[in-house]
N, C-alpha and C. Protein backbone atom coordinates (compact mmCIF):
# COMPACT_ATOMS: atom_id res chain seq x y z
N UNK A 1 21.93 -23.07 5.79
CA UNK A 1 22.11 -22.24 6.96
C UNK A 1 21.95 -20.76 6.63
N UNK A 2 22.26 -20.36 5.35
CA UNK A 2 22.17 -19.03 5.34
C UNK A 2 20.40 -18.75 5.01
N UNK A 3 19.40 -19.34 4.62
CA UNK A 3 18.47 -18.86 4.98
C UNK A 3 17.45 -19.29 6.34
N UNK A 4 18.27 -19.32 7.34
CA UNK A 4 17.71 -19.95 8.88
C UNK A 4 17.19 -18.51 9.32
N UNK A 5 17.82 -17.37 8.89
CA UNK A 5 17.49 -15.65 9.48
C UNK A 5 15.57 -15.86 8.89
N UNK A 6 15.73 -16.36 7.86
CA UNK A 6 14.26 -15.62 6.83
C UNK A 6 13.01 -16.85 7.64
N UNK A 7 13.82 -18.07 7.25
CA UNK A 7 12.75 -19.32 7.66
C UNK A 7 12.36 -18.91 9.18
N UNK A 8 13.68 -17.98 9.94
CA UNK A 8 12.67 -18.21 11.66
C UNK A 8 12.04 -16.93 11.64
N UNK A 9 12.24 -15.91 10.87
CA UNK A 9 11.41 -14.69 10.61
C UNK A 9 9.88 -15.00 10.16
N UNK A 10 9.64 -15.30 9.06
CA UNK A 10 8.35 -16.26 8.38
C UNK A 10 7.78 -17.19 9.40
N UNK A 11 8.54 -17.92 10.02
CA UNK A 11 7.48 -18.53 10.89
C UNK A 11 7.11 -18.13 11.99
N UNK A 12 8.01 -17.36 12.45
CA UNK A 12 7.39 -16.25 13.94
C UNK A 12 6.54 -15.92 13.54
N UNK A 13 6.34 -14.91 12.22
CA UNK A 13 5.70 -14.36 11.90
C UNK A 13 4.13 -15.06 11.41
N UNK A 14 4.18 -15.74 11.06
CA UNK A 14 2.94 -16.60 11.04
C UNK A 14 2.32 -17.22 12.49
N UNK A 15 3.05 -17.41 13.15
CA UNK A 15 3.14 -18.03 14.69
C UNK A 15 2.23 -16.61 15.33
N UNK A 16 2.43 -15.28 15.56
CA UNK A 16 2.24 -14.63 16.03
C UNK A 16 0.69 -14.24 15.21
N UNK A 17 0.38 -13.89 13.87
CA UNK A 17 -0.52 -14.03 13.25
C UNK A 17 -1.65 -14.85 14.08
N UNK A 18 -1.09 -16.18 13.97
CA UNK A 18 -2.06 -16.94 14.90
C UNK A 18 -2.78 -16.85 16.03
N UNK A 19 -1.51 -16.28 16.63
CA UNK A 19 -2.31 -15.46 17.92
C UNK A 19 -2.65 -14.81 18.16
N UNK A 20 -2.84 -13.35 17.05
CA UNK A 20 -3.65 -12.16 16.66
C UNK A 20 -4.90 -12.95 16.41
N UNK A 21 -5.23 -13.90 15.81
CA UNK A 21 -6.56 -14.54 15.37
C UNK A 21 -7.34 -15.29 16.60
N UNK A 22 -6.55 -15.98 17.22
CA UNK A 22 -7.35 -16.52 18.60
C UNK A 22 -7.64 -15.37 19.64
N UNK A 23 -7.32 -14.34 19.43
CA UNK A 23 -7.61 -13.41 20.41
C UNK A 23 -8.85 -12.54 20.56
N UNK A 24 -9.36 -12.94 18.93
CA UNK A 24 -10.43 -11.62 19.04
C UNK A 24 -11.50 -11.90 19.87
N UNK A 25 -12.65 -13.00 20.08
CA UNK A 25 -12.81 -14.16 21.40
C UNK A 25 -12.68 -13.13 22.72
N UNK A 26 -11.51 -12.67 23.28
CA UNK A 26 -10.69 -12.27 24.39
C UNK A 26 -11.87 -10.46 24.84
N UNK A 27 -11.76 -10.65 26.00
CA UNK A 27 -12.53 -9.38 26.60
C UNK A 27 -11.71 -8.46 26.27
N UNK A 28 -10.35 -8.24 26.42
CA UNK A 28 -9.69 -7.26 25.96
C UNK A 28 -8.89 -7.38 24.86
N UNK A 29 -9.47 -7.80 23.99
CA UNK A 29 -8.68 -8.27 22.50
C UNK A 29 -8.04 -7.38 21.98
N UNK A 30 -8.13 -5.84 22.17
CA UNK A 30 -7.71 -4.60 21.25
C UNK A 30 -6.31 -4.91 21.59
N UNK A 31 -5.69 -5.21 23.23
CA UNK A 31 -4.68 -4.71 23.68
C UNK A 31 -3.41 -6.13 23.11
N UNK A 32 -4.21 -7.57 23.38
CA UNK A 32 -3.69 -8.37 22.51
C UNK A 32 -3.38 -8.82 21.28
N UNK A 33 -3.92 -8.16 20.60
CA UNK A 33 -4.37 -8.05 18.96
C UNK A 33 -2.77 -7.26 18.52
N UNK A 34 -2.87 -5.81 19.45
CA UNK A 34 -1.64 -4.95 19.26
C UNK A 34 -0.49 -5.76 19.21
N UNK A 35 -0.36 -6.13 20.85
CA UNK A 35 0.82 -6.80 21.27
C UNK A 35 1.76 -7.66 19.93
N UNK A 36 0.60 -8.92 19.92
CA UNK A 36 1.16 -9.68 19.10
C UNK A 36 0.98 -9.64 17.46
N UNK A 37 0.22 -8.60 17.44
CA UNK A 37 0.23 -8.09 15.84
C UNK A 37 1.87 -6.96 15.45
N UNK A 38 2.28 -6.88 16.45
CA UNK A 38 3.74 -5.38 16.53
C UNK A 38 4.49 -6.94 16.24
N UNK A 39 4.45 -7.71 17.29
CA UNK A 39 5.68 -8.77 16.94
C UNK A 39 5.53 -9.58 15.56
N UNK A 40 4.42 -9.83 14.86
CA UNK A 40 4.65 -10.67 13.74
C UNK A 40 4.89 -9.67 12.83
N UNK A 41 4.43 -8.07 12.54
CA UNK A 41 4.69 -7.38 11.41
C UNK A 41 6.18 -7.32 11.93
N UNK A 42 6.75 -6.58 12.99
CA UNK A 42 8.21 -6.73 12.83
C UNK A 42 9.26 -8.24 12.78
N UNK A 43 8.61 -9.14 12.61
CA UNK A 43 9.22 -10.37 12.17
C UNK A 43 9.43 -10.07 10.53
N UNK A 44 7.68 -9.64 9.87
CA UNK A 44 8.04 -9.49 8.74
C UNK A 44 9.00 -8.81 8.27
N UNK A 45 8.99 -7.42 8.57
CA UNK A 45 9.94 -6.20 8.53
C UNK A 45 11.56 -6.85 8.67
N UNK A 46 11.58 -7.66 9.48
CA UNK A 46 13.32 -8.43 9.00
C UNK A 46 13.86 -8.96 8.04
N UNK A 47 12.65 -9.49 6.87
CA UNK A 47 12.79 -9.56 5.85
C UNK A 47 13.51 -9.03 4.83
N UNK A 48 13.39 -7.35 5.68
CA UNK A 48 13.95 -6.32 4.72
C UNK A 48 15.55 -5.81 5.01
N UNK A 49 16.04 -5.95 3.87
CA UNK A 49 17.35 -5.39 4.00
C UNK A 49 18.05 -4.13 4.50
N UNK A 50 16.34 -3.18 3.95
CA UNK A 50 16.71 -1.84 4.32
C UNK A 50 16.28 -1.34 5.98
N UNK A 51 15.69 -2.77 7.35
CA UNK A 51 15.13 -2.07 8.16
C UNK A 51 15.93 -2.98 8.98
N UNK A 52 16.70 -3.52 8.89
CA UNK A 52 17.58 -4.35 9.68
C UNK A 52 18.23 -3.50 10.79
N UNK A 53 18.54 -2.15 11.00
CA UNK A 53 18.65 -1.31 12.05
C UNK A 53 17.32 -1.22 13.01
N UNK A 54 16.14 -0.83 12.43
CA UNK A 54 15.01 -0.96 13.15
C UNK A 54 14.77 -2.31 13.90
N UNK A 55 14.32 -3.42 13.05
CA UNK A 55 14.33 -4.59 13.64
C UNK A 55 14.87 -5.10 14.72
N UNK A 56 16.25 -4.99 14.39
CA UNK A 56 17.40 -4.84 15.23
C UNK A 56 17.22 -4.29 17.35
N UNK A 57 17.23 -3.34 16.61
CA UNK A 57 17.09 -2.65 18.02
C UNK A 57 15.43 -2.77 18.54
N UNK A 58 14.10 -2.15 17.27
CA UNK A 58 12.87 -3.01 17.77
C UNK A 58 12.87 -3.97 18.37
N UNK A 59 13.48 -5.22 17.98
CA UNK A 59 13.03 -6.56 18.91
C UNK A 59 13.87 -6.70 20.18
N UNK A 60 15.03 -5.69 20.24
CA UNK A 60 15.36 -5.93 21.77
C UNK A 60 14.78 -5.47 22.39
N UNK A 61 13.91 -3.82 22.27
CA UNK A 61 13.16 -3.06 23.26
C UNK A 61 11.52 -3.94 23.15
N UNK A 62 11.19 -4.57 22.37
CA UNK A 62 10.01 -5.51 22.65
C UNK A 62 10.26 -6.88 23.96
N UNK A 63 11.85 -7.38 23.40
CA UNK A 63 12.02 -8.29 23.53
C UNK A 63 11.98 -8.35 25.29
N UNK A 64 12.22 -7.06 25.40
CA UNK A 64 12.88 -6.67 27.28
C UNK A 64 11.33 -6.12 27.62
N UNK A 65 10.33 -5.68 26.93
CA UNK A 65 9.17 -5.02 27.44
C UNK A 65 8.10 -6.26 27.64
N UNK A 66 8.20 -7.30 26.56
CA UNK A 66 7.58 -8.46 26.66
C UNK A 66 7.96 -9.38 27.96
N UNK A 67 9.07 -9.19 28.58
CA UNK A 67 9.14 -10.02 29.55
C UNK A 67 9.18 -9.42 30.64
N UNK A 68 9.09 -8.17 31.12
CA UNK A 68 8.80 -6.81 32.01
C UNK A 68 7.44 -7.27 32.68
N UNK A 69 6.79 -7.48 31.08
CA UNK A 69 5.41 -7.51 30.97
C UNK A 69 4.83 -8.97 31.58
N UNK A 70 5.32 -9.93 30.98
CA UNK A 70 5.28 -11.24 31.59
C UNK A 70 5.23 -11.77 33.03
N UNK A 71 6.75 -10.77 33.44
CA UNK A 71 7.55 -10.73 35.01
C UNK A 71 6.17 -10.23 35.99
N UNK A 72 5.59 -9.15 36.27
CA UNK A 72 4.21 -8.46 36.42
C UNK A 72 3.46 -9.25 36.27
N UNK A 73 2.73 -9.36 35.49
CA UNK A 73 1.78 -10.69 35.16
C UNK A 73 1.65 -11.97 36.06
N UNK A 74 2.96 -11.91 36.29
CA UNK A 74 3.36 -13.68 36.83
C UNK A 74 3.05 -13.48 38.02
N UNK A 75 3.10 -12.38 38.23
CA UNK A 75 2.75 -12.29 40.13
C UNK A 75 1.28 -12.29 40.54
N UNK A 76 0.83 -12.61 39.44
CA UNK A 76 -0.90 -11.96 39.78
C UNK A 76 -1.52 -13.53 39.25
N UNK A 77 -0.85 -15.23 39.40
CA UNK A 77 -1.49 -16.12 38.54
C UNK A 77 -1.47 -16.67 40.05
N UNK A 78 -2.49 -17.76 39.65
CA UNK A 78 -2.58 -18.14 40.92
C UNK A 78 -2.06 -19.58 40.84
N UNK A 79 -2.01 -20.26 40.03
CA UNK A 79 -0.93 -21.89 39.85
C UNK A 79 -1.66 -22.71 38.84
N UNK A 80 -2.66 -21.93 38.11
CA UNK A 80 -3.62 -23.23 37.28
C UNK A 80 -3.28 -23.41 36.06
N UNK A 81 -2.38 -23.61 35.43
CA UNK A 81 -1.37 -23.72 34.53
C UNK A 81 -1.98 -23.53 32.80
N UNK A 82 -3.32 -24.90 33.48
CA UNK A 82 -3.70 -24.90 32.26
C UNK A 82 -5.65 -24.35 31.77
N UNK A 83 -6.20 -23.55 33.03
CA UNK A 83 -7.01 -23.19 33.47
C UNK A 83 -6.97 -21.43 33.28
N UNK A 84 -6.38 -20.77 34.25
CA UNK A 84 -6.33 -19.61 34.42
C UNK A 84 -5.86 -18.45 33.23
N UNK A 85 -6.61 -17.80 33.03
CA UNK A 85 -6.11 -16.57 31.72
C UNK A 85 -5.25 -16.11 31.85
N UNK A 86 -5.02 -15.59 33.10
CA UNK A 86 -3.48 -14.52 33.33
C UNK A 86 -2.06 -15.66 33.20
N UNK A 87 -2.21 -16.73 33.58
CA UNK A 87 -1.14 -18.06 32.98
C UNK A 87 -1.22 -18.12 31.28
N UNK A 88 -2.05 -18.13 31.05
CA UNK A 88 -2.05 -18.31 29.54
C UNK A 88 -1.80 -16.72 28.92
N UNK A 89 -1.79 -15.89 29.79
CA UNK A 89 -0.81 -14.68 29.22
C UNK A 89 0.20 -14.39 29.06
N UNK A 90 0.53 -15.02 30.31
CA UNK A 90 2.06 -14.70 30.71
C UNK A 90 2.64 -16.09 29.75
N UNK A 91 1.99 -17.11 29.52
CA UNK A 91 3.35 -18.02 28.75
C UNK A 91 3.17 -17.62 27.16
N UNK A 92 2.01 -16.75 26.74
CA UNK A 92 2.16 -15.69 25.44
C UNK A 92 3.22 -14.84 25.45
N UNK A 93 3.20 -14.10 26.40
CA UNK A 93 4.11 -13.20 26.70
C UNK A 93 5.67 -13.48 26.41
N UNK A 94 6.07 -15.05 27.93
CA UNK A 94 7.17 -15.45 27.43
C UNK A 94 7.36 -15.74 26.23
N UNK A 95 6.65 -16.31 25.34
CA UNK A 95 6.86 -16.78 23.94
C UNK A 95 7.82 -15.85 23.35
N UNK A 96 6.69 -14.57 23.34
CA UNK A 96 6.91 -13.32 22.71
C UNK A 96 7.88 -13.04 23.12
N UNK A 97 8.63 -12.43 24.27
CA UNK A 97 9.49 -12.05 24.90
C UNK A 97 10.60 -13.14 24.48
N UNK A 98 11.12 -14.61 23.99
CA UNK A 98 11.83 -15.10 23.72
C UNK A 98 12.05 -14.99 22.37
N UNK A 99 11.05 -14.73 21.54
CA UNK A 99 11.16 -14.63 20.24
C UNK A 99 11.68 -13.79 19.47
N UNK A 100 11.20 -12.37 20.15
CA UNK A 100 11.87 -10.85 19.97
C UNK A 100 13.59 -10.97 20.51
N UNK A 101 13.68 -11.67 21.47
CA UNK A 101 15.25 -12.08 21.11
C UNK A 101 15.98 -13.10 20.35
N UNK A 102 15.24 -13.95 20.04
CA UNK A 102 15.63 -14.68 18.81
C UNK A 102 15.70 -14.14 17.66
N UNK A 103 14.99 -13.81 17.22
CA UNK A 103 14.74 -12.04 16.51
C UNK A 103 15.99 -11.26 15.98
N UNK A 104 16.13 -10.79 17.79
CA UNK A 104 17.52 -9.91 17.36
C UNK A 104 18.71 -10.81 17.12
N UNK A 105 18.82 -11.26 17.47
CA UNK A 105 19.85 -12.25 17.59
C UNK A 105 20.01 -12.62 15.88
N UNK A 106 19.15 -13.21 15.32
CA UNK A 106 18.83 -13.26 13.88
C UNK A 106 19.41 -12.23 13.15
N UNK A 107 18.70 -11.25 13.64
CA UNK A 107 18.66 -9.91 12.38
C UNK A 107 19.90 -9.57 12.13
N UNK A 108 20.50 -9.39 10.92
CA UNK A 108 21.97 -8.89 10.36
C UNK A 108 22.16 -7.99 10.75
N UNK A 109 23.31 -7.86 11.29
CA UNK A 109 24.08 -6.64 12.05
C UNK A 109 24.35 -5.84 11.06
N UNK A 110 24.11 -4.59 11.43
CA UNK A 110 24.68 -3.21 9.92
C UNK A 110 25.75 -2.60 10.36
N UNK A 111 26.61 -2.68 9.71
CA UNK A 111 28.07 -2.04 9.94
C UNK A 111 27.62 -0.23 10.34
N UNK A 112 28.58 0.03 11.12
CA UNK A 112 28.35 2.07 11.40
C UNK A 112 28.70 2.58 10.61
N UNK A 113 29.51 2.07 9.89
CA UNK A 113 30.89 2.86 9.28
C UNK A 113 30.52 2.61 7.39
């Protein structure tokens, strides 16, 4: 149990990788490439002992912008679940947006004091 923080860090992080790679394909790949290239390097970055404040607070302001982002999105699909691009964004999105709170949730809390 005590390395469940690193194993779901590493595999987000590979998870998201993945989807930096299926994207390039994509008409607007620059903007997806970003997206989900910010969430797997800061998966990696939890790794680190010394950025666990960053991480921390990074994956909640991803975690709330990814599903902002999603929420928007969702209004513009038209029902084709497994057809339509803007559906297959938005359940990237959710991914992302669930993960960046799994994320925080993960990442070791740093004392203030």
């Amino acid at each position: 149990m005590k390395n469940l923080p690193r194993i779901v860090s590493i595999t987000l992080a590979a998870m998201f990788a993945g989807f930096v790679t299926l994207q390039f394909n994509d008409v607007d790949a620059w903007l997806w490439v970003l997206a989900y290239g910010v969430a797997s390097v800061l998966c990696l970055c939890n790794l680190s002992k010394r950025l666990d404040r960053v991480v921390n607070r990074m994956s909640a302001l991803l975690g709330f912008a990814y599903a902002l982002w999603a929420i928007a999105l969702f209004r513009q699909t038209s029902g084709r679940w497994w057809d339509g691009e803007i559906e297959r964004e938005v359940g990237g999105l959710a991914i992302t947006a669930l993960a960046m709170l799994m994320l925080n949730y993960f990442t070791r809390r740093v004392s203030r004091f």
